[in-house]
PDB file of N, CA and C in Angstrom:
ATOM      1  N   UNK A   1     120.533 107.652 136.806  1.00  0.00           N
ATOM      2  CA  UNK A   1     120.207 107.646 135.391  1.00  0.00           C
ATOM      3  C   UNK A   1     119.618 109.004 134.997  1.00  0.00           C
ATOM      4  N   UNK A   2     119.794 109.480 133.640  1.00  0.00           N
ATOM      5  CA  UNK A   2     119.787 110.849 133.426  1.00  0.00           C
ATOM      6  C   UNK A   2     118.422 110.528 132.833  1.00  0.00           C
ATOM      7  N   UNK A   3     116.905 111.745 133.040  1.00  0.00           N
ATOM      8  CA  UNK A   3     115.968 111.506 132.713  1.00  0.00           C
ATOM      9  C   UNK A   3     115.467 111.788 131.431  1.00  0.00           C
ATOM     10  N   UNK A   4     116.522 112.966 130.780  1.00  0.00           N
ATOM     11  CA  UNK A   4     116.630 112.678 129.459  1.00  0.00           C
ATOM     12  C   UNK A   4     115.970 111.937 128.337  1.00  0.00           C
ATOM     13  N   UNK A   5     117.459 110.533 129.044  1.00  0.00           N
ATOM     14  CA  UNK A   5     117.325 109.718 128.295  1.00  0.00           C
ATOM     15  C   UNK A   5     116.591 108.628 127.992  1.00  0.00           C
ATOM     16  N   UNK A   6     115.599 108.845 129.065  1.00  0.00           N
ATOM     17  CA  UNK A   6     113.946 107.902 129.015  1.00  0.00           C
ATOM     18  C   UNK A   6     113.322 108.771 128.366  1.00  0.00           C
ATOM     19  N   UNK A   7     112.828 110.137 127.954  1.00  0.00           N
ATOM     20  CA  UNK A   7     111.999 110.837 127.388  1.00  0.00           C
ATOM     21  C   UNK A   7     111.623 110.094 126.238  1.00  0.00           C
ATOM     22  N   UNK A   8     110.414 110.123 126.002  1.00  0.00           N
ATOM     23  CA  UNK A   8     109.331 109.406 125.041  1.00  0.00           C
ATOM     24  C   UNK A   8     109.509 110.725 123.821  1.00  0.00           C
ATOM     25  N   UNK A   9     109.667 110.904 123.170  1.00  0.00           N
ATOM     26  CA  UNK A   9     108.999 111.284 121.699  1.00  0.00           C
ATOM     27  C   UNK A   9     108.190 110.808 120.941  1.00  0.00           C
ATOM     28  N   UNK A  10     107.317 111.768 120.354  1.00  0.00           N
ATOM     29  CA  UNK A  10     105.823 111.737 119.876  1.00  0.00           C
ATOM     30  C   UNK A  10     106.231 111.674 118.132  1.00  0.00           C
ATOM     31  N   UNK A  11     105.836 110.961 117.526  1.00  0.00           N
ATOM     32  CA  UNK A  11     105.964 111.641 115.943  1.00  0.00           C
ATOM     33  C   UNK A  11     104.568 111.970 115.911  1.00  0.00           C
ATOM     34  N   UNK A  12     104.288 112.529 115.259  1.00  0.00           N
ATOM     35  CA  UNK A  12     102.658 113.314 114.598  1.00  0.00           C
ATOM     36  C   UNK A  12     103.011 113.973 113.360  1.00  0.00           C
ATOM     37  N   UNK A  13     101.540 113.734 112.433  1.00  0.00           N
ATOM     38  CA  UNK A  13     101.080 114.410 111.508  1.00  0.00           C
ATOM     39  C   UNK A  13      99.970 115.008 111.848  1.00  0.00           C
ATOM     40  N   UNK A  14     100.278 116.201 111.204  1.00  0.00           N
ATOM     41  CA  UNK A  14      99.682 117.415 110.938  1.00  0.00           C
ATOM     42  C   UNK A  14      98.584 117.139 109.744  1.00  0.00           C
ATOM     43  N   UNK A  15      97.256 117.384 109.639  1.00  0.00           N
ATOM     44  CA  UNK A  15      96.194 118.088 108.593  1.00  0.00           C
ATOM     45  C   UNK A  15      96.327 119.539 108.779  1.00  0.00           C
ATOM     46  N   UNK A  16      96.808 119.973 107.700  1.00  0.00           N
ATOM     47  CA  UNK A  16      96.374 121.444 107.529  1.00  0.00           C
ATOM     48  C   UNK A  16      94.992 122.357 106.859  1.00  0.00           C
ATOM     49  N   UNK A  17      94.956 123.221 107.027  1.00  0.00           N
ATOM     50  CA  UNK A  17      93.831 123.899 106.499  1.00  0.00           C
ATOM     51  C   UNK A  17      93.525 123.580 105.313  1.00  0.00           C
ATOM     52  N   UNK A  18      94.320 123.776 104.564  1.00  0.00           N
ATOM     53  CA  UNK A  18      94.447 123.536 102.919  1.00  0.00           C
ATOM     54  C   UNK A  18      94.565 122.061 102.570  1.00  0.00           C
ATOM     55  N   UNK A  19      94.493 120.948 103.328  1.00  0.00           N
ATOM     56  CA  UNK A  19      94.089 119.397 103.130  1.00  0.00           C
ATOM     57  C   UNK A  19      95.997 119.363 103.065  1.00  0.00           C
ATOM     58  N   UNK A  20      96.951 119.834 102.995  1.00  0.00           N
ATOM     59  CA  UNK A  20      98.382 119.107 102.883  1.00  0.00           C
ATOM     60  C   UNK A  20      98.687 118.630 104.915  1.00  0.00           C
ATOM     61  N   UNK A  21      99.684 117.737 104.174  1.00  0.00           N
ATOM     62  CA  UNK A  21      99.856 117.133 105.938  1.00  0.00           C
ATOM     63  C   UNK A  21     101.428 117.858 106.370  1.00  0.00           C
ATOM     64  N   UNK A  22     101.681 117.408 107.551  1.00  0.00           N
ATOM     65  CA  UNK A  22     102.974 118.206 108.298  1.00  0.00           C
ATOM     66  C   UNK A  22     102.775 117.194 108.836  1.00  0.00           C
ATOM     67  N   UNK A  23     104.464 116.749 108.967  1.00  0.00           N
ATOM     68  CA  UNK A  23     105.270 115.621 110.063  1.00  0.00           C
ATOM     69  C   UNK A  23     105.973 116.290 111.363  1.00  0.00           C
ATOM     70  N   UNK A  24     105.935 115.814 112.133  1.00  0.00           N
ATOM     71  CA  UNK A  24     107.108 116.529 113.144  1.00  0.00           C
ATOM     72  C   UNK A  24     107.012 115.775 114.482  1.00  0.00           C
ATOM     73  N   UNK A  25     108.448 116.152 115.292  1.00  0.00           N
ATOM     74  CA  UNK A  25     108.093 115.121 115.934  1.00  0.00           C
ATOM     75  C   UNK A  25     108.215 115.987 117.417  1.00  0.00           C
ATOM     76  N   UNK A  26     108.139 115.920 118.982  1.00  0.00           N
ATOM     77  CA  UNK A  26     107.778 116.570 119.804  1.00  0.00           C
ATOM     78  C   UNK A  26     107.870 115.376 121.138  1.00  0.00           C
ATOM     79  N   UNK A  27     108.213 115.890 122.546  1.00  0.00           N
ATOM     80  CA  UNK A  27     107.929 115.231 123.677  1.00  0.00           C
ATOM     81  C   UNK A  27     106.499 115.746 124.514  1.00  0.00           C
ATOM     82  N   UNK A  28     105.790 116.600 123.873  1.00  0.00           N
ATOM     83  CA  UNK A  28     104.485 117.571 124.664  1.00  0.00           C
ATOM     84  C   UNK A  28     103.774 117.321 123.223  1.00  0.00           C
ATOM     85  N   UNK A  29     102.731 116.497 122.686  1.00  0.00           N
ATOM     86  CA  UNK A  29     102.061 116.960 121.732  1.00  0.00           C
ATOM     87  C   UNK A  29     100.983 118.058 122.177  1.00  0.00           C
ATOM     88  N   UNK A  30     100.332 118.173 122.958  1.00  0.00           N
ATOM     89  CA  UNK A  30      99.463 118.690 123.398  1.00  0.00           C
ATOM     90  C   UNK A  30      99.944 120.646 123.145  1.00  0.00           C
ATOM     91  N   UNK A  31     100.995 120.824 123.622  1.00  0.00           N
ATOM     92  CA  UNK A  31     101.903 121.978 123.860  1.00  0.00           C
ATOM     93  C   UNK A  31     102.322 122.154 122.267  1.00  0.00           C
ATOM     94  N   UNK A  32     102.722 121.173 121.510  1.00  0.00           N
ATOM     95  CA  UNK A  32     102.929 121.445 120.145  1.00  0.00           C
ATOM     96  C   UNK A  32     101.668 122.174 119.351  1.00  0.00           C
ATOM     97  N   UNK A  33     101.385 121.234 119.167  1.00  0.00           N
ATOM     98  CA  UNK A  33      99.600 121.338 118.750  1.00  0.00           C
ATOM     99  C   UNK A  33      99.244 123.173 118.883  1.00  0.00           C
ATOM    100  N   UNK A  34      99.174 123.568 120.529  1.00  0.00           N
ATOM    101  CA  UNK A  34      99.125 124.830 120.537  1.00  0.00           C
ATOM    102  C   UNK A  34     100.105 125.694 119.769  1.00  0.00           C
ATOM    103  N   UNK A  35     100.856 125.276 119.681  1.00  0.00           N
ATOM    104  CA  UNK A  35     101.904 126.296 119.370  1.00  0.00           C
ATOM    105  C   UNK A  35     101.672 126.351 117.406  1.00  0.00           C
ATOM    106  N   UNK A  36     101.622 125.572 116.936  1.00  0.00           N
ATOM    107  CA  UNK A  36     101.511 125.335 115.527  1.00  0.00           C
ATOM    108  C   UNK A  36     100.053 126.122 115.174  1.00  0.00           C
ATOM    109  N   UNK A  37      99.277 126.013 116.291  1.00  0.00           N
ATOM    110  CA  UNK A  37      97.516 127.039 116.044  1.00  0.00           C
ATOM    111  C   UNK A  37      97.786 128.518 116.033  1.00  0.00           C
ATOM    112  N   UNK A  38      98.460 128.584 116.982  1.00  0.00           N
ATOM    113  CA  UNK A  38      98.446 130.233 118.002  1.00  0.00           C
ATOM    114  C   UNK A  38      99.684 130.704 117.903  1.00  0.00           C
ATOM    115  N   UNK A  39     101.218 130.363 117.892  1.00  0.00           N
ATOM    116  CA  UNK A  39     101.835 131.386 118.213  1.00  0.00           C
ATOM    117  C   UNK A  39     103.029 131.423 116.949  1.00  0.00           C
ATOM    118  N   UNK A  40     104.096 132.062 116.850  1.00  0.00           N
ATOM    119  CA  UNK A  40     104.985 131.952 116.354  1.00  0.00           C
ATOM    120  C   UNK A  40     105.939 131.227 116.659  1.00  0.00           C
ATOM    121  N   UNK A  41     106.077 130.266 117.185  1.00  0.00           N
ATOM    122  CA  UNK A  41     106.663 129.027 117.568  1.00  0.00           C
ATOM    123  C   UNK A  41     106.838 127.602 116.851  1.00  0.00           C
ATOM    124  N   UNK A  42     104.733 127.672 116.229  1.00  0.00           N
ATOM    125  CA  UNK A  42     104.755 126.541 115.167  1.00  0.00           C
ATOM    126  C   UNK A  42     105.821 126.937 113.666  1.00  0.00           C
ATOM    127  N   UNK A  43     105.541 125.950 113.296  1.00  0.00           N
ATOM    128  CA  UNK A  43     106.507 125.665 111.979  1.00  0.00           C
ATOM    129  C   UNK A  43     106.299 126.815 110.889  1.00  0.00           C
ATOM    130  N   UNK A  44     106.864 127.375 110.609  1.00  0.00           N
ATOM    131  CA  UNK A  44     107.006 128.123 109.280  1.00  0.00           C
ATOM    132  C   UNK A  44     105.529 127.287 108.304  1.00  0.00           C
ATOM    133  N   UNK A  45     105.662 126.645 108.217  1.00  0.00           N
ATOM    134  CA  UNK A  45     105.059 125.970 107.519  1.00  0.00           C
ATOM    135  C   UNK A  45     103.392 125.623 107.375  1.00  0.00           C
ATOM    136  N   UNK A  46     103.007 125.761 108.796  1.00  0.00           N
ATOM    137  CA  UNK A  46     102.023 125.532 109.134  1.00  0.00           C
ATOM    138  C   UNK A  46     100.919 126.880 109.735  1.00  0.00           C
ATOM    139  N   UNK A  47     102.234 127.542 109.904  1.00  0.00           N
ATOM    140  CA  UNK A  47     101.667 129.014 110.403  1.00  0.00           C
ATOM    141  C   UNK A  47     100.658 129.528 109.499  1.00  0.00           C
ATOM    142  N   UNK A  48     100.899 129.376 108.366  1.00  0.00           N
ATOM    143  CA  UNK A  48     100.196 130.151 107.345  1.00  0.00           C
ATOM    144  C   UNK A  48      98.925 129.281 106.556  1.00  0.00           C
ATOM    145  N   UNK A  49      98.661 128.127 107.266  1.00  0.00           N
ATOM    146  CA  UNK A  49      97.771 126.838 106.392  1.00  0.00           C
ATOM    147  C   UNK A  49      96.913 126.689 108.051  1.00  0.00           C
ATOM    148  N   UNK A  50      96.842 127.662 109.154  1.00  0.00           N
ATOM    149  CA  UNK A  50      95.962 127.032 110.063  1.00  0.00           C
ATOM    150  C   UNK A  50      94.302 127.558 109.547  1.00  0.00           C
ATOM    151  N   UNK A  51      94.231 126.944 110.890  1.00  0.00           N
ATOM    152  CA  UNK A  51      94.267 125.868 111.647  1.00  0.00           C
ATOM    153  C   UNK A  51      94.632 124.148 111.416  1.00  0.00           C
ATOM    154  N   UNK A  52      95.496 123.405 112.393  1.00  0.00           N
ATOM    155  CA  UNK A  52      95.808 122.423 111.883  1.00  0.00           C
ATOM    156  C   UNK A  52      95.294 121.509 113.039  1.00  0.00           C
ATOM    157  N   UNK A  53      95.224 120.172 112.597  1.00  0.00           N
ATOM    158  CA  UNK A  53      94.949 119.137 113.490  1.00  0.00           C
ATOM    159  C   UNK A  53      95.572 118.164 113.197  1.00  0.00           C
ATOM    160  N   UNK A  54      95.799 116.842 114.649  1.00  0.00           N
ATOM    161  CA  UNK A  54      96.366 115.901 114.520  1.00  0.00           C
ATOM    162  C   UNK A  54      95.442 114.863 113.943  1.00  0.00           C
ATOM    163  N   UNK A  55      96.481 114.344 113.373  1.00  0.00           N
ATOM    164  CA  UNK A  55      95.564 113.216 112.159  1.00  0.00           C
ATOM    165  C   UNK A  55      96.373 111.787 112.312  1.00  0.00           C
ATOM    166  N   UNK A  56      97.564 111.592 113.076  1.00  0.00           N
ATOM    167  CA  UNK A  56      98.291 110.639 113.538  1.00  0.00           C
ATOM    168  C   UNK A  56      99.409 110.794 114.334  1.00  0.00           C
ATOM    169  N   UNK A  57      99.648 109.637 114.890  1.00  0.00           N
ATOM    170  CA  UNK A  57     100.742 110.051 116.110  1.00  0.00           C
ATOM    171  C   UNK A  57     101.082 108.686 116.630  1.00  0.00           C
ATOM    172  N   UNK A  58     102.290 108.682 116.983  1.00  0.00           N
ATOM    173  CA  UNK A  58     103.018 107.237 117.182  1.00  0.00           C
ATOM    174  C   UNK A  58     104.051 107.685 118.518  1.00  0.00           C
ATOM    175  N   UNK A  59     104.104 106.969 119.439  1.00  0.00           N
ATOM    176  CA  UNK A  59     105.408 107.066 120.303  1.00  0.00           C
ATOM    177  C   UNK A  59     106.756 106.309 120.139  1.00  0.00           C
ATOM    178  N   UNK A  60     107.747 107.259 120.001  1.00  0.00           N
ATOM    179  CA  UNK A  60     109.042 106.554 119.443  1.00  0.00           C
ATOM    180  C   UNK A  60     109.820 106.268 121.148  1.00  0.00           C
ATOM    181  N   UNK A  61     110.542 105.037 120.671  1.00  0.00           N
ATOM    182  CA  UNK A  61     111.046 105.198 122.396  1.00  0.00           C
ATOM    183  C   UNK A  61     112.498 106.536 122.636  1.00  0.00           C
ATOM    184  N   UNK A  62     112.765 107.409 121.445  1.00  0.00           N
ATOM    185  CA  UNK A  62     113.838 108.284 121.849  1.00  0.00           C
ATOM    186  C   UNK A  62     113.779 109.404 120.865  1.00  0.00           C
ATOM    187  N   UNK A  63     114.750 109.717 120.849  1.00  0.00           N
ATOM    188  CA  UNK A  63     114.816 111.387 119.720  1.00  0.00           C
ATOM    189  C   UNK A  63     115.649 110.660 118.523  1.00  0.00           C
ATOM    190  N   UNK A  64     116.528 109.726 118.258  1.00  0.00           N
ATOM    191  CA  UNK A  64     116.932 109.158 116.908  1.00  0.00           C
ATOM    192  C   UNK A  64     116.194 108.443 116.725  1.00  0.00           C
ATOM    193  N   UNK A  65     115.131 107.533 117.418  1.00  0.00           N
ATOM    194  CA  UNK A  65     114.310 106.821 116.646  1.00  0.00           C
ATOM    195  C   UNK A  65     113.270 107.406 116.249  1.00  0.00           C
ATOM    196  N   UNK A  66     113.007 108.879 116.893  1.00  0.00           N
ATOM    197  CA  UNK A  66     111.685 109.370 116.119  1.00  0.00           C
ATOM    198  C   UNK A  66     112.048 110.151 115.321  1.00  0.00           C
ATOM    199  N   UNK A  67     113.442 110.723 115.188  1.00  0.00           N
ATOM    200  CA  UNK A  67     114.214 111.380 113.684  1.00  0.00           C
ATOM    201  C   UNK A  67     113.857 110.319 112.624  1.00  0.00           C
ATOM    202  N   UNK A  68     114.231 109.327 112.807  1.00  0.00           N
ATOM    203  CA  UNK A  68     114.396 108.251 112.104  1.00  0.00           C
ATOM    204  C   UNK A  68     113.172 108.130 111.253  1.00  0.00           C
ATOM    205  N   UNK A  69     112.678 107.557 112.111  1.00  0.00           N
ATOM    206  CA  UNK A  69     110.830 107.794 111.887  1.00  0.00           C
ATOM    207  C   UNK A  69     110.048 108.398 111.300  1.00  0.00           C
ATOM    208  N   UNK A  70     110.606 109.955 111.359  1.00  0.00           N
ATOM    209  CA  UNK A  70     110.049 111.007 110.741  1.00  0.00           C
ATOM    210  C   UNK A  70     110.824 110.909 109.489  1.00  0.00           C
ATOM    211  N   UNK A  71     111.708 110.910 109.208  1.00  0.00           N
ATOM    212  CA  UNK A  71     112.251 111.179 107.910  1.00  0.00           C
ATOM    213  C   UNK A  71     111.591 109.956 106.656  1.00  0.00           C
ATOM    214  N   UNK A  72     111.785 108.825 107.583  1.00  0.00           N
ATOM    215  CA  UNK A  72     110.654 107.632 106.971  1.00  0.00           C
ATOM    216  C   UNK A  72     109.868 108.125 106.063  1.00  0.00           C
ATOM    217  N   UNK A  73     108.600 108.610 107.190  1.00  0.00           N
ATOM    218  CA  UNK A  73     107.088 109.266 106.817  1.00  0.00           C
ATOM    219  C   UNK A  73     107.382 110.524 105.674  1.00  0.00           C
ATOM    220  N   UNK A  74     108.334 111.339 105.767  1.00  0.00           N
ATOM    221  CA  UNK A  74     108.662 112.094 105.060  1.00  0.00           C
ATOM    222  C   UNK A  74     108.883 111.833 103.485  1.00  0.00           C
ATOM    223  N   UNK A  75     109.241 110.695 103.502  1.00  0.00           N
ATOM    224  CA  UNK A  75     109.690 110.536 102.564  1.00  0.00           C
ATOM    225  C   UNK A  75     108.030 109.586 101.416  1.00  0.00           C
ATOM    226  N   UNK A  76     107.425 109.505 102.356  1.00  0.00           N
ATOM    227  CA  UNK A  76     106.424 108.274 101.965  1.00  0.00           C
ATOM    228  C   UNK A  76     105.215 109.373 100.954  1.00  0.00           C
ATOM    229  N   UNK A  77     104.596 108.325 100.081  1.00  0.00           N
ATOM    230  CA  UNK A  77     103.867 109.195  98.753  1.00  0.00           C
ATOM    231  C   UNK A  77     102.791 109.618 100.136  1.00  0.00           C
ATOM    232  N   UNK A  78     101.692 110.525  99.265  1.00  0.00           N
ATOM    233  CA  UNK A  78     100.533 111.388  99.940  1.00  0.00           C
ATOM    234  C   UNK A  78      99.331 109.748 100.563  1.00  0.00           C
ATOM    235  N   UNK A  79      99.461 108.943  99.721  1.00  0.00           N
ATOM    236  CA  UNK A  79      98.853 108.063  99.726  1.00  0.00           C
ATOM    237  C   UNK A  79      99.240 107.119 100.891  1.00  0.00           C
ATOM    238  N   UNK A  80     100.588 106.739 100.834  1.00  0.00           N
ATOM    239  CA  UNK A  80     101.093 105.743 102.260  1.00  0.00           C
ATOM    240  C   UNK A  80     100.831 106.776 103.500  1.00  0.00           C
ATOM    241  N   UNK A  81     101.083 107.962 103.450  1.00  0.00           N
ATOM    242  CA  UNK A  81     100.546 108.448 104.745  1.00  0.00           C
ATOM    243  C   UNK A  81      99.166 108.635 104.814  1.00  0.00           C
ATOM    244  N   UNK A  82      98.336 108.463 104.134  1.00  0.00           N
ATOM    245  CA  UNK A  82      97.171 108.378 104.628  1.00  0.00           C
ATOM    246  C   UNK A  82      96.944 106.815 105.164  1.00  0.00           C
ATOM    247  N   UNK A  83      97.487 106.032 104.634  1.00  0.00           N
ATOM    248  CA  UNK A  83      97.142 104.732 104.893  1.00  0.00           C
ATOM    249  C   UNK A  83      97.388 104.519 106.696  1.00  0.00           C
ATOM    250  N   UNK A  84      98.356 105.589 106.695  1.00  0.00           N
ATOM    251  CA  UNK A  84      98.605 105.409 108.738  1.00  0.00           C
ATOM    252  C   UNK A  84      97.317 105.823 109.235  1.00  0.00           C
ATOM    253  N   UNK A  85      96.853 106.713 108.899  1.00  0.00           N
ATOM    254  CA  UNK A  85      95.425 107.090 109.863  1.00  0.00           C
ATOM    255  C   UNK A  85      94.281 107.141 109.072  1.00  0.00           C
TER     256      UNK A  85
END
């Protein structure tokens, strides 16, 4: 069996500096996390609003269910995502 295809994916939201949130989803949150603080790796998005922290996080059992997932949350008012954490 290919190990792949057991890999866990993480969804997480992001708090940014400026109080807006960031979705994204990742198999290393820990390694994400850094990368979104410190390097040019994190998101366009977040690069410029750090420091950021995790403010929620869910384990999806694959990479389409945490696409899935994420686009969900994405789509949800400022208000339903706060209601997750």
């Amino acid at each position: 069996m290919n190990n792949l295809s057991t890999t866990s994916y993480i969804l997480y939201i992001l708090k940014c500096n400026d109080e807006t949130l960031y979705t994204g989803i990742t198999t290393n949150l820990e390694k994400r996390l850094k990368e979104h603080n410190t390097s040019d790796k994190g998101a366009k998005y977040t690069r410029y609003r750090r420091p950021v922290e995790v403010v929620y996080q869910e384990l999806c059992e694959d990479r389409s269910s945490a696409l899935k997932r994420e686009l969900t949350i994405k789509k949800m008012s400022r208000q339903q995502k706060n209601a997750l954490f």
